[in-house]
C-alpha atoms as a PDB file:
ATOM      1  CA  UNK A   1      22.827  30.882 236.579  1.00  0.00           C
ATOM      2  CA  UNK A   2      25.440  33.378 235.350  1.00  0.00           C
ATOM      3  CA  UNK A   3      27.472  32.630 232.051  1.00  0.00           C
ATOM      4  CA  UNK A   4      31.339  35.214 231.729  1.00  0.00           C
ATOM      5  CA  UNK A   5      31.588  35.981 228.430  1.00  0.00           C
ATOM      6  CA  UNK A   6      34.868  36.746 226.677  1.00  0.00           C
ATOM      7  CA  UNK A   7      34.884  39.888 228.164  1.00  0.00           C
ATOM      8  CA  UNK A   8      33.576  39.438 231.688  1.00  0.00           C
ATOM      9  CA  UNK A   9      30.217  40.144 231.090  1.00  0.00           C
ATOM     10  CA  UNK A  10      27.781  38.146 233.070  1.00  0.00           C
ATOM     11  CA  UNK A  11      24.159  37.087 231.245  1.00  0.00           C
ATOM     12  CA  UNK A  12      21.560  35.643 232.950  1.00  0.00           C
ATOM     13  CA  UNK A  13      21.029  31.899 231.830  1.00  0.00           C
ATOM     14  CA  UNK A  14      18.533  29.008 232.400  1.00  0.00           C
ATOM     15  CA  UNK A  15      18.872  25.163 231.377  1.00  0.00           C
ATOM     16  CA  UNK A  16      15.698  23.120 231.616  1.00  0.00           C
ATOM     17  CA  UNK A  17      14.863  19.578 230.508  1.00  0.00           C
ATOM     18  CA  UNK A  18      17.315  16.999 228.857  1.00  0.00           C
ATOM     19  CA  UNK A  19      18.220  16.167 225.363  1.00  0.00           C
ATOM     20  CA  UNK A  20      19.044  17.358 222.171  1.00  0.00           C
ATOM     21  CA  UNK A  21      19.491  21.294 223.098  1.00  0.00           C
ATOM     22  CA  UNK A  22      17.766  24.141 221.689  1.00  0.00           C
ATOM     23  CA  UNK A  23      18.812  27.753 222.182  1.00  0.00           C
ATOM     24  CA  UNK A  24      15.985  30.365 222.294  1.00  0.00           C
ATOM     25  CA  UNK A  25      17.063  34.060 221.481  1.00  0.00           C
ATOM     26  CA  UNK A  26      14.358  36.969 222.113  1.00  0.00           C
ATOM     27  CA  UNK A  27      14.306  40.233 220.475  1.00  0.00           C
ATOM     28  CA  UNK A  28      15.427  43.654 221.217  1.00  0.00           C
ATOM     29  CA  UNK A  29      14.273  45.067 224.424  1.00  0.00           C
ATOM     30  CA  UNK A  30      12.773  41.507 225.365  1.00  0.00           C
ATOM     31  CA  UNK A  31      13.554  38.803 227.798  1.00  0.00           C
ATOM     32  CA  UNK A  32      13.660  35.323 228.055  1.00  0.00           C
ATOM     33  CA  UNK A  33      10.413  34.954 230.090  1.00  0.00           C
ATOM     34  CA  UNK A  34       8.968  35.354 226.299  1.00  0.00           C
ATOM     35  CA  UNK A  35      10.069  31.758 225.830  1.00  0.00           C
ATOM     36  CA  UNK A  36       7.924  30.242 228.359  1.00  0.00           C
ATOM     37  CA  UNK A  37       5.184  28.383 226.077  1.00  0.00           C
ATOM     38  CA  UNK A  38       8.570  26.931 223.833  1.00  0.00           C
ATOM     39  CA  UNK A  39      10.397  26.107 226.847  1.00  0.00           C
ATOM     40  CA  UNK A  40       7.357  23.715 228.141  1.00  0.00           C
ATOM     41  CA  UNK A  41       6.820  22.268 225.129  1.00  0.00           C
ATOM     42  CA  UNK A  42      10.258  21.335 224.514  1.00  0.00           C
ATOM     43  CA  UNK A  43      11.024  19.765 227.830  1.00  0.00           C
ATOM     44  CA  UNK A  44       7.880  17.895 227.637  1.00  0.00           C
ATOM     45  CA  UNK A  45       8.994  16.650 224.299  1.00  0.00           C
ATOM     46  CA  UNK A  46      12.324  15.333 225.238  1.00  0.00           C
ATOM     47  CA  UNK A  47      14.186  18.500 224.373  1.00  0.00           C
ATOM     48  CA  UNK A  48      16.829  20.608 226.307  1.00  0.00           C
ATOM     49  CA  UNK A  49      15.597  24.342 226.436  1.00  0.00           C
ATOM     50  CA  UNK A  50      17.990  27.039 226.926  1.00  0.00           C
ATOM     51  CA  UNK A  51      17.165  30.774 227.598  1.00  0.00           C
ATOM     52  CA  UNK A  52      18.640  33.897 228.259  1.00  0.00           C
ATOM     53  CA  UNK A  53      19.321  38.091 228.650  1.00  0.00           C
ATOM     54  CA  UNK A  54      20.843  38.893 226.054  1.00  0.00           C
ATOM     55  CA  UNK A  55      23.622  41.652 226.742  1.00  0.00           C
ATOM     56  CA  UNK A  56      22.239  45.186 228.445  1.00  0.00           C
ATOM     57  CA  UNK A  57      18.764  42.977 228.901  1.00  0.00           C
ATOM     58  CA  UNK A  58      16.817  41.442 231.418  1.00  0.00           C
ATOM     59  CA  UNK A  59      18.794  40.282 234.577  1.00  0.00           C
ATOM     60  CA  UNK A  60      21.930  40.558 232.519  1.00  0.00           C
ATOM     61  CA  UNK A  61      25.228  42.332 233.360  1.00  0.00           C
ATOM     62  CA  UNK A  62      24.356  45.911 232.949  1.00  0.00           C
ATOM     63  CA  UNK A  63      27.381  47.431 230.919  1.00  0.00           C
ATOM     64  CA  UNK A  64      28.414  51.099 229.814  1.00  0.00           C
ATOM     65  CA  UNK A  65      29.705  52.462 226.385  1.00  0.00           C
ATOM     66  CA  UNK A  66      27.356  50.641 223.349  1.00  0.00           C
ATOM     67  CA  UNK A  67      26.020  47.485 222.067  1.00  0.00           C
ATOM     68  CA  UNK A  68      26.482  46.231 218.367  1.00  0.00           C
ATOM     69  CA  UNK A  69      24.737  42.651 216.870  1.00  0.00           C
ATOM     70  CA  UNK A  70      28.367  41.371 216.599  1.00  0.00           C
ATOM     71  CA  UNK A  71      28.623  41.731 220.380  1.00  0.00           C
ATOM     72  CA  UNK A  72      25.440  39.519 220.674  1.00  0.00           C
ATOM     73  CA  UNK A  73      26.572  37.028 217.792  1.00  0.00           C
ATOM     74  CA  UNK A  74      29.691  36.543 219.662  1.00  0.00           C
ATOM     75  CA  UNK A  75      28.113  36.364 222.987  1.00  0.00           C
ATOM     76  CA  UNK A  76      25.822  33.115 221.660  1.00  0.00           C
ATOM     77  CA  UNK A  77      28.685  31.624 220.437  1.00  0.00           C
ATOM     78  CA  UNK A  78      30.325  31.890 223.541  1.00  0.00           C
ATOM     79  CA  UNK A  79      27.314  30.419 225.880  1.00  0.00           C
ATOM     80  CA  UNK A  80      27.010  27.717 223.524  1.00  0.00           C
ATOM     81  CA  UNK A  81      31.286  26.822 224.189  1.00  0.00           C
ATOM     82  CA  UNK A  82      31.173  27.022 227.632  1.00  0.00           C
ATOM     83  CA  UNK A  83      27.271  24.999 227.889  1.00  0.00           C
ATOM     84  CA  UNK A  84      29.088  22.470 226.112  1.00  0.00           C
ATOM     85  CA  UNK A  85      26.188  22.388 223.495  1.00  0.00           C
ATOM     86  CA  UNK A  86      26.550  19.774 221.249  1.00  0.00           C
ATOM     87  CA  UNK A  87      24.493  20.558 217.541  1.00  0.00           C
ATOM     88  CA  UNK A  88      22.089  22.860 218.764  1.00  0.00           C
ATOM     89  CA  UNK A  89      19.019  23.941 217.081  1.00  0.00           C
ATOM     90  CA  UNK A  90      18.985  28.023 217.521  1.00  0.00           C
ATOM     91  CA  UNK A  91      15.504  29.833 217.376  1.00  0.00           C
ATOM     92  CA  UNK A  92      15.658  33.772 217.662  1.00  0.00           C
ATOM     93  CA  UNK A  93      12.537  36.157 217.146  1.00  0.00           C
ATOM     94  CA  UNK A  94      12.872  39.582 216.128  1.00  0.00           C
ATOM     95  CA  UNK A  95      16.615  41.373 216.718  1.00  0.00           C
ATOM     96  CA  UNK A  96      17.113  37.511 218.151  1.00  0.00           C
ATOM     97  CA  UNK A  97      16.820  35.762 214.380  1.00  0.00           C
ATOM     98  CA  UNK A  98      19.570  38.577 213.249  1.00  0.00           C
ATOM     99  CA  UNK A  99      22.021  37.161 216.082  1.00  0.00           C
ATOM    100  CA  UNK A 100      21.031  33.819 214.734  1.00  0.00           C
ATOM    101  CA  UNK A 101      21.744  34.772 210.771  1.00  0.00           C
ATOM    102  CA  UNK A 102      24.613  36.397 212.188  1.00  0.00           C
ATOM    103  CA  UNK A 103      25.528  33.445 213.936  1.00  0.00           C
ATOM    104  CA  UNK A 104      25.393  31.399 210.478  1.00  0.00           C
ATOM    105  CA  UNK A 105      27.412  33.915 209.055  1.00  0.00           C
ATOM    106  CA  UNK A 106      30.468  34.208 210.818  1.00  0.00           C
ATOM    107  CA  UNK A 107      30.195  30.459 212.217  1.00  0.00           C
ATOM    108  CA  UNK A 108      29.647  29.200 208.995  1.00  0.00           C
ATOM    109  CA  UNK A 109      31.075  25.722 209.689  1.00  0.00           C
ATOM    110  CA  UNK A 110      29.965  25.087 213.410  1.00  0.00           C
ATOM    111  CA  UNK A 111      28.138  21.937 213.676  1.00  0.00           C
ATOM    112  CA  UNK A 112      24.210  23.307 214.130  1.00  0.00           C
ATOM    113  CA  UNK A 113      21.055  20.653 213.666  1.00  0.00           C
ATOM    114  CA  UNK A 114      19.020  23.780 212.597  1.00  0.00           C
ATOM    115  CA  UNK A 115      18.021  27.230 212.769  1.00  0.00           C
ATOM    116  CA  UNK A 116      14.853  29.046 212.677  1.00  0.00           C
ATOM    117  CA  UNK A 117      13.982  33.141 212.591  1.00  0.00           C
ATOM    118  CA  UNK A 118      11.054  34.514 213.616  1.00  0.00           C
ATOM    119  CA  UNK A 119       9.207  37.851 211.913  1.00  0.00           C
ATOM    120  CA  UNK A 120      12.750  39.053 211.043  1.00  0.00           C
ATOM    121  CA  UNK A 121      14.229  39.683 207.801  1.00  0.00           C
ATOM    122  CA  UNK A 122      17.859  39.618 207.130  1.00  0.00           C
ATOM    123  CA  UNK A 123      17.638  43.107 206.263  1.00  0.00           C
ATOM    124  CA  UNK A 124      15.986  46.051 208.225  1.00  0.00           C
ATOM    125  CA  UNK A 125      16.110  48.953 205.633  1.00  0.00           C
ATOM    126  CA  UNK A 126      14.418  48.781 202.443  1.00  0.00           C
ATOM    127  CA  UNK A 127      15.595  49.833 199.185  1.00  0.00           C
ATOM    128  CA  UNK A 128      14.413  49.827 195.458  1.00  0.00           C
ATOM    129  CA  UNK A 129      15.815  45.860 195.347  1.00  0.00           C
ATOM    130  CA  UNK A 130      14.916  45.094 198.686  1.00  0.00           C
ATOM    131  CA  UNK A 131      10.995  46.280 199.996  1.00  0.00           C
ATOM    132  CA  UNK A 132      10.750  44.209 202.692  1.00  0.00           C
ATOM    133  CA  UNK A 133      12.588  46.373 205.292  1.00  0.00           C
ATOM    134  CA  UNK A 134      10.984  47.659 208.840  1.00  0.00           C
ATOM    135  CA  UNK A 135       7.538  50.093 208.061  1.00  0.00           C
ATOM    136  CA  UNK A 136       9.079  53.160 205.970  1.00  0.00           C
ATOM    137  CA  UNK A 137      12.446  52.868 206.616  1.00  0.00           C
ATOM    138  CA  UNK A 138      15.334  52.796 204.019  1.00  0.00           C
ATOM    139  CA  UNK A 139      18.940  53.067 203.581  1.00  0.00           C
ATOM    140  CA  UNK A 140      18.550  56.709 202.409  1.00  0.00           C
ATOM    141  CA  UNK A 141      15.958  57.870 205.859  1.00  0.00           C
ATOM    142  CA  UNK A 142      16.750  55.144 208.705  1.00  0.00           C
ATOM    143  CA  UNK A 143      18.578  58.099 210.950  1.00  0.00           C
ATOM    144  CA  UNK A 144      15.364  60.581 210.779  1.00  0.00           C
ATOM    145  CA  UNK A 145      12.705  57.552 210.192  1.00  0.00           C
ATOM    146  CA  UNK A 146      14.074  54.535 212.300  1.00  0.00           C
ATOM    147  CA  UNK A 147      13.182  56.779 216.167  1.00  0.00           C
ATOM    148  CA  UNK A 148      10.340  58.281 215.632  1.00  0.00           C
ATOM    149  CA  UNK A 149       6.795  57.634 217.698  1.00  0.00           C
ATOM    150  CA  UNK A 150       4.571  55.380 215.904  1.00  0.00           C
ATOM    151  CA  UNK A 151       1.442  53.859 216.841  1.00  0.00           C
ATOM    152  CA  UNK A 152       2.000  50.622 216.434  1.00  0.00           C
ATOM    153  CA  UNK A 153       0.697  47.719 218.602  1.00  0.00           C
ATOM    154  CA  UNK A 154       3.451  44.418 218.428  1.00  0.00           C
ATOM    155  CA  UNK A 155       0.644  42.102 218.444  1.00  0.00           C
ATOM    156  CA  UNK A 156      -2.649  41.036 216.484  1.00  0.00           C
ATOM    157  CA  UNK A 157      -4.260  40.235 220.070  1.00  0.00           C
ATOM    158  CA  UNK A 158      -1.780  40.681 223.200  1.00  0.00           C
ATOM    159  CA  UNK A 159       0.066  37.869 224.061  1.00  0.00           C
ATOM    160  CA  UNK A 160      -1.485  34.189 224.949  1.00  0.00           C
ATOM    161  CA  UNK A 161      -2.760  34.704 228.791  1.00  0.00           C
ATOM    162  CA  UNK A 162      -0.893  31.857 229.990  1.00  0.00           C
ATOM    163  CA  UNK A 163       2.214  33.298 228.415  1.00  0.00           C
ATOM    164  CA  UNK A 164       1.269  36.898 229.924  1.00  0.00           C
ATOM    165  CA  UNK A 165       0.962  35.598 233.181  1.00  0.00           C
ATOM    166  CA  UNK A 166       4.639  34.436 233.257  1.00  0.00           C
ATOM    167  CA  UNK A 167       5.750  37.110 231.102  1.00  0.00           C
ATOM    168  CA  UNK A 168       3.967  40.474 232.460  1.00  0.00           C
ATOM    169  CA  UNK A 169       5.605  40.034 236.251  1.00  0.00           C
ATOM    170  CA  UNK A 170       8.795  39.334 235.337  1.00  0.00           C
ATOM    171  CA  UNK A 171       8.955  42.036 232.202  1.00  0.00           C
ATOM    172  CA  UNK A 172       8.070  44.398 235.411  1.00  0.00           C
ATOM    173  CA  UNK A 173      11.046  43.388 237.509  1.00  0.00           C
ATOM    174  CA  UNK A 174      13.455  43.242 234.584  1.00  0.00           C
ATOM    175  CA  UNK A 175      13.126  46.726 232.798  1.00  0.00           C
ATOM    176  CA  UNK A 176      14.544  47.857 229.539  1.00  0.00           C
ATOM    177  CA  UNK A 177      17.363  50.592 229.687  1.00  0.00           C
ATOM    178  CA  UNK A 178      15.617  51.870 226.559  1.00  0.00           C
ATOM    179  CA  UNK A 179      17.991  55.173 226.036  1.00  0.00           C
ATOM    180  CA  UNK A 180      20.995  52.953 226.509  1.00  0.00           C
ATOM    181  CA  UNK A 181      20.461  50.661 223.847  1.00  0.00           C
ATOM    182  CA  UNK A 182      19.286  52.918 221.312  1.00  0.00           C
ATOM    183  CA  UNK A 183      22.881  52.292 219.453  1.00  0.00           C
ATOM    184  CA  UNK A 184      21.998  49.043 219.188  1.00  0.00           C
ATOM    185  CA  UNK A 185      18.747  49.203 217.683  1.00  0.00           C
ATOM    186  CA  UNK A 186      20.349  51.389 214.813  1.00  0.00           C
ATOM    187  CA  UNK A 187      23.339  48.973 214.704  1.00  0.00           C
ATOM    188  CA  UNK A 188      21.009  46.392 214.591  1.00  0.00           C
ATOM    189  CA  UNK A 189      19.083  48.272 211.623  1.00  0.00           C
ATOM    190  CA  UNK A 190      22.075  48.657 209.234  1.00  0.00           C
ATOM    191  CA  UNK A 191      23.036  44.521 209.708  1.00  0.00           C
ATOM    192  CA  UNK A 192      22.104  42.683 206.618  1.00  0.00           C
ATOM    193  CA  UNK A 193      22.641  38.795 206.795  1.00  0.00           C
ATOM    194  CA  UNK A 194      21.290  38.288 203.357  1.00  0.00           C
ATOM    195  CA  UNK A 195      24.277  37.079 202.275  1.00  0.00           C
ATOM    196  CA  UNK A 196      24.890  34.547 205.356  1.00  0.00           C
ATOM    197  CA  UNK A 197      21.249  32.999 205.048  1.00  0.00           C
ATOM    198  CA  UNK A 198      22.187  32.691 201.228  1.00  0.00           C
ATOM    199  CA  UNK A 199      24.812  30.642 201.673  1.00  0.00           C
ATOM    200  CA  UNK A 200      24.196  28.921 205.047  1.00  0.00           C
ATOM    201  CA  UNK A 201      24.457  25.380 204.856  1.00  0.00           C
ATOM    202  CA  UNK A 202      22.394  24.949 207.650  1.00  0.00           C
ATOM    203  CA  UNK A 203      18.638  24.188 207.417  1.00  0.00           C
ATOM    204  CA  UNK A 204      17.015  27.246 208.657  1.00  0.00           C
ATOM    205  CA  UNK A 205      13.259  27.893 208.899  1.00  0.00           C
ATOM    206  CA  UNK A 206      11.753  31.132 208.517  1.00  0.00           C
ATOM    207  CA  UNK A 207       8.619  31.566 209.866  1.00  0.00           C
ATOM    208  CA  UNK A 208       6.966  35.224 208.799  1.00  0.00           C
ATOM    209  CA  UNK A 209       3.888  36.604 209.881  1.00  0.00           C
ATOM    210  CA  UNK A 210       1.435  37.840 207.553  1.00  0.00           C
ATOM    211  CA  UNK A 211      -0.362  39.728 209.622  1.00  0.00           C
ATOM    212  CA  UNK A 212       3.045  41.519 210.934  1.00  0.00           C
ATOM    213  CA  UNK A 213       2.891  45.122 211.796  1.00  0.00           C
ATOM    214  CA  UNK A 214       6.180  45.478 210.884  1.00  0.00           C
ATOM    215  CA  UNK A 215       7.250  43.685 207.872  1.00  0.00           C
ATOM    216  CA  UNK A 216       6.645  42.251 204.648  1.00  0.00           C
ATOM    217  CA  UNK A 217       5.684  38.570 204.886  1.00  0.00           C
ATOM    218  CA  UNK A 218       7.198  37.704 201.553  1.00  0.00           C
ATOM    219  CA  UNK A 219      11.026  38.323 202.591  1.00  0.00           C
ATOM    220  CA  UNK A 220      10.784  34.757 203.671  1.00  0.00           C
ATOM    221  CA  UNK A 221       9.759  33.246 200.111  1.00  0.00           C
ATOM    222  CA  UNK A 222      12.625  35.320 198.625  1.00  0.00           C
ATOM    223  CA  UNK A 223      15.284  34.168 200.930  1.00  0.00           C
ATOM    224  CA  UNK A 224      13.802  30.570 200.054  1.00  0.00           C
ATOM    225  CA  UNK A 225      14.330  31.536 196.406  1.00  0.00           C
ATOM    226  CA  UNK A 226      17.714  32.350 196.954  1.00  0.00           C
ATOM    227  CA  UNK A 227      18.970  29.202 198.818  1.00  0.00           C
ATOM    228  CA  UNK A 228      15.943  26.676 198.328  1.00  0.00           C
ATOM    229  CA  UNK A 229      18.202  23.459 199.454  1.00  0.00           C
ATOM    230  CA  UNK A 230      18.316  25.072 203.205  1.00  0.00           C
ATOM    231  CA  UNK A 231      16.026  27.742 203.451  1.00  0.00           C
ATOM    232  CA  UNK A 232      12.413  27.124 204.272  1.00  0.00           C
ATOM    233  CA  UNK A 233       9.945  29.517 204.313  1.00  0.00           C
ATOM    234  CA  UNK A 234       6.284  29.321 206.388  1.00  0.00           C
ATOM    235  CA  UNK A 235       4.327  32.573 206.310  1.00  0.00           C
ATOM    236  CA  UNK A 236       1.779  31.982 209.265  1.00  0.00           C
ATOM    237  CA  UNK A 237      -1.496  34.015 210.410  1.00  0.00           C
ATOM    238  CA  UNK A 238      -2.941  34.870 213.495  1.00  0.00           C
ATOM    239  CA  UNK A 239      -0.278  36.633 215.081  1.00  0.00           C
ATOM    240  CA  UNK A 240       1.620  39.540 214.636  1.00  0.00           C
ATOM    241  CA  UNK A 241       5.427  39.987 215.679  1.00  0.00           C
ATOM    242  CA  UNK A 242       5.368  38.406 218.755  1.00  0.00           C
ATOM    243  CA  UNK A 243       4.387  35.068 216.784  1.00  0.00           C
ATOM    244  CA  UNK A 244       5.449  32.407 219.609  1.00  0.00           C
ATOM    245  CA  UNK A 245       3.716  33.928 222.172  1.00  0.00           C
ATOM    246  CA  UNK A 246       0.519  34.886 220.497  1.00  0.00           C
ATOM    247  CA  UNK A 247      -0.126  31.552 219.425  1.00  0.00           C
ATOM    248  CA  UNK A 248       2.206  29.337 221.104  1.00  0.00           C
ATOM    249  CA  UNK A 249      -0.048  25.875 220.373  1.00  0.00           C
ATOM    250  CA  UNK A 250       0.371  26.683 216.425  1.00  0.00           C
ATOM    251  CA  UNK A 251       3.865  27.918 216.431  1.00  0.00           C
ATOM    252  CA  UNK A 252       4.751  24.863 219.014  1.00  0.00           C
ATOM    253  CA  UNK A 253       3.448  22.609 216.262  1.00  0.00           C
ATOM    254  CA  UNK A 254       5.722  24.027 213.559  1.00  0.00           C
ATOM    255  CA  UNK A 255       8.710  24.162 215.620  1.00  0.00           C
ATOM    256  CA  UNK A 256       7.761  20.523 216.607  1.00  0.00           C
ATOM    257  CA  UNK A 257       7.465  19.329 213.097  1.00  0.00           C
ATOM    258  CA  UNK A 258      11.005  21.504 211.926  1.00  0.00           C
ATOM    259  CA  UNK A 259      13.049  19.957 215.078  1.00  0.00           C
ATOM    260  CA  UNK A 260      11.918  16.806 213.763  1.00  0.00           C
ATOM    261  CA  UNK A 261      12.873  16.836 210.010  1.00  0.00           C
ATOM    262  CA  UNK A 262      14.948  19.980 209.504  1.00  0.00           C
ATOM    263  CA  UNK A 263      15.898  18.671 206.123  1.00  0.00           C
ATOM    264  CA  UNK A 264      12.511  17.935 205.056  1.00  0.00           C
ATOM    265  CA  UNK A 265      10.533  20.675 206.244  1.00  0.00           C
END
């Protein structure tokens, strides 16, 4: 189905299952086919999964003129209004955890059950207090550094098969407007939601990959330091960014176990 937001911009949404509901947010340049392992495992459970494009992704409205986070932030606040969501859990990976931090930061008192980020720190760009930023980029180099070609792979192994299998066809049929969205991948870069995961009251797991091609593990364990009460940190291997889909059967477990006892975690 199609969800208007605020400004007339149509995303792509799916609802499956019944329950308590849980919103799933992919990353930049992604779609919500990444979901597919989470979203069977929830409904199976007795969960309500939700997916979809973000904004200038997937099956989405196709806009013109740029993208910032705050556009996305606002844009799951808005699906989760007019869904008539009551305390959702929200689970982003990659640019999807910074809509969710973001999310906690400017919603600081909507009613959530939890929150959960995926291989994403609340900062991007490193700096002499902060090393846990995205490969060599900083505050001082991200407009040289933050483009150029690397040879990188996003995973350990290549996705799970049975999640490639969904994934694959429909990532073909639904591509990325790459050149259009660059603004948003530098907007996304200067974001920092340190501050909003410092002081979120909402129990929010962090789940960091050690094996991550992109990041520092240990931003997780610092965030915990910061706000122990409500953040949780869980560095995992076997994966690297695309953590959900690489090994869905572990990272189903952990989201199992944090959807039951947020608090407790």
């Amino acid at each position: 189905m199609k969800i208007k937001m605020r400004d007339g911009v149509a995303l792509d949404c799916h609802r499956y299952g019944k329950g308590q509901p849980v919103v799933l947010v992919h990353g930049f340049g992604g779609i919500q086919e990444i979901w597919v392992g989470q979203v069977s495992w929830l409904v199976a459970h007795g969960y309500e999964a939700i997916v979809y494009d973000q904004r200038n992704h997937g099956a989405s409205q196709p806009i013109a003129g740029p993208v910032q986070v705050m556009d996305l932030v606002q844009d799951l606040h808005d699906l989760i209004i007019q869904l008539h969501l009551k305390k959702p859990f929200l689970i982003g990976h990659s640019m999807g955890a910074g809509v969710v931090y973001g999310f906690l930061g400017y919603y600081p008192s909507f009613k959530l059950s939890g929150a959960m980020g995926i291989d994403q720190p609340p900062k991007m760009l490193s700096n002499a207090e902060w090393p846990y930023g995205f490969l060599d980029v900083t505050d001082d180099n991200y407009r040289t550094n933050l483009l150029k070609k690397r040879k990188v792979h996003e995973t350990l192994n290549g996705l799970d098969d049975r999640i490639w299998q969904r994934y694959h066809p429909a990532k073909k049929q639904k591509p990325f407007r790459l050149k259009e969205n660059l603004g948003l991948l530098v907007n996304e870069a200067r974001a920092d939601w340190r501050s909003a995961l410092k002081h979120t009251q909402v129990d929010t797991l962090l789940v960091s990959s050690i094996q991550s091609p992109f990041f520092d593990y240990r931003f997780a364990e610092t965030m915990e330091r910061l706000n122990p009460q409500h953040i949780h940190a869980l560095a995992v291997e076997g994966a690297g960014h695309d953590v959900q889909a690489e090994i869905p059967d572990k990272f189903n477990q952990i989201m199992g176990a944090f959807l039951k006892n947020p608090a407790t975690f």
